[in-house]
C-alpha atoms as a PDB file:
ATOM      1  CA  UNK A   1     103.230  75.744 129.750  1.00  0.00           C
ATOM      2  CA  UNK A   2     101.676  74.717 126.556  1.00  0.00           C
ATOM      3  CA  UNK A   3     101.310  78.145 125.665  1.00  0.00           C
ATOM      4  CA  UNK A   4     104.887  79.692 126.118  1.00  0.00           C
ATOM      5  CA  UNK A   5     106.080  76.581 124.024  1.00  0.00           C
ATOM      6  CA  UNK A   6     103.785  77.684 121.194  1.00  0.00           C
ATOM      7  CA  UNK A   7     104.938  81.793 121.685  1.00  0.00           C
ATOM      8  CA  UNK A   8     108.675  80.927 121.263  1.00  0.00           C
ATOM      9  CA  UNK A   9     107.736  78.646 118.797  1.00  0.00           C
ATOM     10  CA  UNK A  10     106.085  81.765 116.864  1.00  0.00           C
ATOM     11  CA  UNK A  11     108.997  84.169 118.389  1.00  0.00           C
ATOM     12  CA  UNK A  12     111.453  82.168 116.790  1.00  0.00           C
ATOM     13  CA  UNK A  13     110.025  81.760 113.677  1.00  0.00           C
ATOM     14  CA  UNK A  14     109.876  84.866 113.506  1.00  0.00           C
ATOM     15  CA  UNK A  15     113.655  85.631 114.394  1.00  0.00           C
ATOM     16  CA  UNK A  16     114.081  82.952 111.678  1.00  0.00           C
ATOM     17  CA  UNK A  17     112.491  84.890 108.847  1.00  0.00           C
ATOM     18  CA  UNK A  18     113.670  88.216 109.858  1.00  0.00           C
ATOM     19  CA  UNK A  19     117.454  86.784 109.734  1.00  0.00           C
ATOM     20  CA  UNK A  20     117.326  85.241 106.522  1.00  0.00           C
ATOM     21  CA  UNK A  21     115.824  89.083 105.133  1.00  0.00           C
ATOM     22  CA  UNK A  22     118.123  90.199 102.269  1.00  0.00           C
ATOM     23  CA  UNK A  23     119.298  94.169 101.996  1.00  0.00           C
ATOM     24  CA  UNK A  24     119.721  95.952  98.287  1.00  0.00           C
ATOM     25  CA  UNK A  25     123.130  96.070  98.327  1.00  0.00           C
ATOM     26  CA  UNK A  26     123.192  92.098  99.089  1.00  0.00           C
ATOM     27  CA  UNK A  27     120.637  91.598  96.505  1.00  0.00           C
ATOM     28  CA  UNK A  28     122.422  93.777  93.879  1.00  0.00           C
ATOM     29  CA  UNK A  29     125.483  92.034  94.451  1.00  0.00           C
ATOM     30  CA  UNK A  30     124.236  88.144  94.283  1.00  0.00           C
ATOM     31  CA  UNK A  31     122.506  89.592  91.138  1.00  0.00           C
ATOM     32  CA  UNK A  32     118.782  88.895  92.298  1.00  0.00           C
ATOM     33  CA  UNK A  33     117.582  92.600  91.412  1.00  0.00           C
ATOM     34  CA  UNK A  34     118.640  94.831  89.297  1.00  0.00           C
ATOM     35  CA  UNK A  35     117.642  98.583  87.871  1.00  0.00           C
ATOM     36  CA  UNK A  36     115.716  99.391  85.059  1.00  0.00           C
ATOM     37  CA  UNK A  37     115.049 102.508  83.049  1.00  0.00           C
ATOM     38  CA  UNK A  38     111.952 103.138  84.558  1.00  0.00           C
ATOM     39  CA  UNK A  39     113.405 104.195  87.751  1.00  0.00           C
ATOM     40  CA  UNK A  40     112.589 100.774  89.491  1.00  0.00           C
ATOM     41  CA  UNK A  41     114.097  97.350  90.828  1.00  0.00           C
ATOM     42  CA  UNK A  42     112.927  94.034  89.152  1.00  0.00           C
ATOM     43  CA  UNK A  43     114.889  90.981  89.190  1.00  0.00           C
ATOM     44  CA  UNK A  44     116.723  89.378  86.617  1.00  0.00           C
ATOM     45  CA  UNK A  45     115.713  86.092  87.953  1.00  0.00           C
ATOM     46  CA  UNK A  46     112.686  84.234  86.618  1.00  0.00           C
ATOM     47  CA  UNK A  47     111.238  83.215  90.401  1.00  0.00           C
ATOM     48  CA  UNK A  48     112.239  85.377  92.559  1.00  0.00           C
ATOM     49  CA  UNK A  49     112.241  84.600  96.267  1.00  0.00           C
ATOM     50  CA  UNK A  50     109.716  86.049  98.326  1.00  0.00           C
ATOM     51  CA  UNK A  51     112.126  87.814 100.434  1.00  0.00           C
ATOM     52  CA  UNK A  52     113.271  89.293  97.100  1.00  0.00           C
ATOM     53  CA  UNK A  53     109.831  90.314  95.829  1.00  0.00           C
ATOM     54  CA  UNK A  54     109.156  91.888  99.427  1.00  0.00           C
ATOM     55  CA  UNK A  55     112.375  93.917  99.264  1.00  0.00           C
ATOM     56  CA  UNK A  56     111.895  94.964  95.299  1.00  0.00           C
ATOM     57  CA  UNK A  57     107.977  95.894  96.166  1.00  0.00           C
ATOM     58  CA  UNK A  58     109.088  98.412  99.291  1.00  0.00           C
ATOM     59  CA  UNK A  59     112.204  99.986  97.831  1.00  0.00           C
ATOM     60  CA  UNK A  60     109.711 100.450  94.424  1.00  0.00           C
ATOM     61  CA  UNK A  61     106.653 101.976  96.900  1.00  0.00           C
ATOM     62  CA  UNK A  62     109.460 103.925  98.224  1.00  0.00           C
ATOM     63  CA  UNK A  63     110.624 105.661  94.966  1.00  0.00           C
ATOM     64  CA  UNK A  64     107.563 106.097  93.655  1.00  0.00           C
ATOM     65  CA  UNK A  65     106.284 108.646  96.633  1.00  0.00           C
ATOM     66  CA  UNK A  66     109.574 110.253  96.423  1.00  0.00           C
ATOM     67  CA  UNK A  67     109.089 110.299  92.555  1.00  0.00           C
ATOM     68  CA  UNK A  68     105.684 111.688  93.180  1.00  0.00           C
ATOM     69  CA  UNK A  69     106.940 114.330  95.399  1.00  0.00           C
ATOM     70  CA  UNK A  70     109.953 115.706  92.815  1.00  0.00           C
ATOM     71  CA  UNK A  71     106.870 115.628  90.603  1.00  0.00           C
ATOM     72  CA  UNK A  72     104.692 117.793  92.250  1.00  0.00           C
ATOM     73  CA  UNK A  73     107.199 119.710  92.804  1.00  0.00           C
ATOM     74  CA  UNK A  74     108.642 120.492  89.338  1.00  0.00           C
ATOM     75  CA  UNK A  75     105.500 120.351  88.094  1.00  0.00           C
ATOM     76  CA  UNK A  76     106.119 117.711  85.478  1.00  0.00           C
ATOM     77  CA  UNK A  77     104.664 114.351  85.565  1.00  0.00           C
ATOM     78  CA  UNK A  78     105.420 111.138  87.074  1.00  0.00           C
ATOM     79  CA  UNK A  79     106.153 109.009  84.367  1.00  0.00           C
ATOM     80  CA  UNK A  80     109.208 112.136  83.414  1.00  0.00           C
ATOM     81  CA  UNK A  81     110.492 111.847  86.928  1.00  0.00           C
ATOM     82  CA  UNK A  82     110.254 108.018  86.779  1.00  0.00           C
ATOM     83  CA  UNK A  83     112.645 108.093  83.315  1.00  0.00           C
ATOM     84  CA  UNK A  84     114.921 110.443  84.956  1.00  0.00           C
ATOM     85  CA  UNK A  85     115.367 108.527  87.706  1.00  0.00           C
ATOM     86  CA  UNK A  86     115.885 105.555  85.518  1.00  0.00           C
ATOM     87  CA  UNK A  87     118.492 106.978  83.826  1.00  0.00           C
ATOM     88  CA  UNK A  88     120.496 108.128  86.422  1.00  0.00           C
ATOM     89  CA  UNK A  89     120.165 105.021  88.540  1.00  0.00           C
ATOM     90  CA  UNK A  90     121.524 102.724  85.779  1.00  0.00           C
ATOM     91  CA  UNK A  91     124.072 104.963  85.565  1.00  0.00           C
ATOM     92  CA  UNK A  92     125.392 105.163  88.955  1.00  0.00           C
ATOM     93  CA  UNK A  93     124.747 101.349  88.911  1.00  0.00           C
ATOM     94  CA  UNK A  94     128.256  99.450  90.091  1.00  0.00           C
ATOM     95  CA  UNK A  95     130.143  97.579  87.752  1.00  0.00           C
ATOM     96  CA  UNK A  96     128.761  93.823  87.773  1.00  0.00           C
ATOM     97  CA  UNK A  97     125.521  94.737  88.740  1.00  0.00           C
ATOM     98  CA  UNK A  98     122.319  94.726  86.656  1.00  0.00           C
ATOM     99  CA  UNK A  99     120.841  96.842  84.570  1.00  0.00           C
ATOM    100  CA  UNK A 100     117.724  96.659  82.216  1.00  0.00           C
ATOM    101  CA  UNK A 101     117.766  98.014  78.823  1.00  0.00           C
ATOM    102  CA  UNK A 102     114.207  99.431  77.415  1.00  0.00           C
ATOM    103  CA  UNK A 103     113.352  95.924  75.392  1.00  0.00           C
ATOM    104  CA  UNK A 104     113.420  94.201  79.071  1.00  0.00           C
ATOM    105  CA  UNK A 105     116.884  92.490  78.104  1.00  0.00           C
ATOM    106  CA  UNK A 106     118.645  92.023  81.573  1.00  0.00           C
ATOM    107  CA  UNK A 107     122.734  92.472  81.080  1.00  0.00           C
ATOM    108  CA  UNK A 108     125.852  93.188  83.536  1.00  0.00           C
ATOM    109  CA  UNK A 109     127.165  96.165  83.714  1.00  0.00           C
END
């Protein structure tokens, strides 16, 4: 008995952790990540929660194999395809998210 108490104890610690998971768009919108010109999420926020730094670290691993891809691709290297990327994600970027200029100053669109 002892031991189911301790597996739903884990199970729902687990359904615990899972729930309180944050997406991009969430994240984007409360302000807690934004883009910068090298193609990747940080977040404006000085401590980031851990939930945050787990979502910023797999959307980043993310781009950068699709980055690596384009580059192979088009022949060009990474750190091109990274600035590209930048670019064009800060400018799709919604208004009120955001954005990172190149000195690391964090601003609103």
């Amino acid at each position: 008995m002892k031991y189911v108490q301790i597996l739903l104890t884990v199970f729902m610690l687990t359904l615990s952790t899972v729930s309180l998971a944050i997406d991009l768009h969430s994240a984007k919108d409360q302000g807690l990540v934004g883009e910068t010109p090298n193609g990747y999420l940080a977040s404006p926020v000085s401590a980031p929660s851990a939930d945050i730094k787990a979502l910023i670290s797999d959307i980043n691993a993310k781009r950068k194999q699709k980055y690596a891809q384009v580059a192979a691709k088009v022949a060009k290297p990474l750190s091109v395809v990274e600035q590209l990327a930048g670019k064009k994600a800060i400018e799709k970027t919604s208004k009120g998210h955001f954005i990172q200029f190149p000195d690391g100053q964090w601003v609103k669109k």
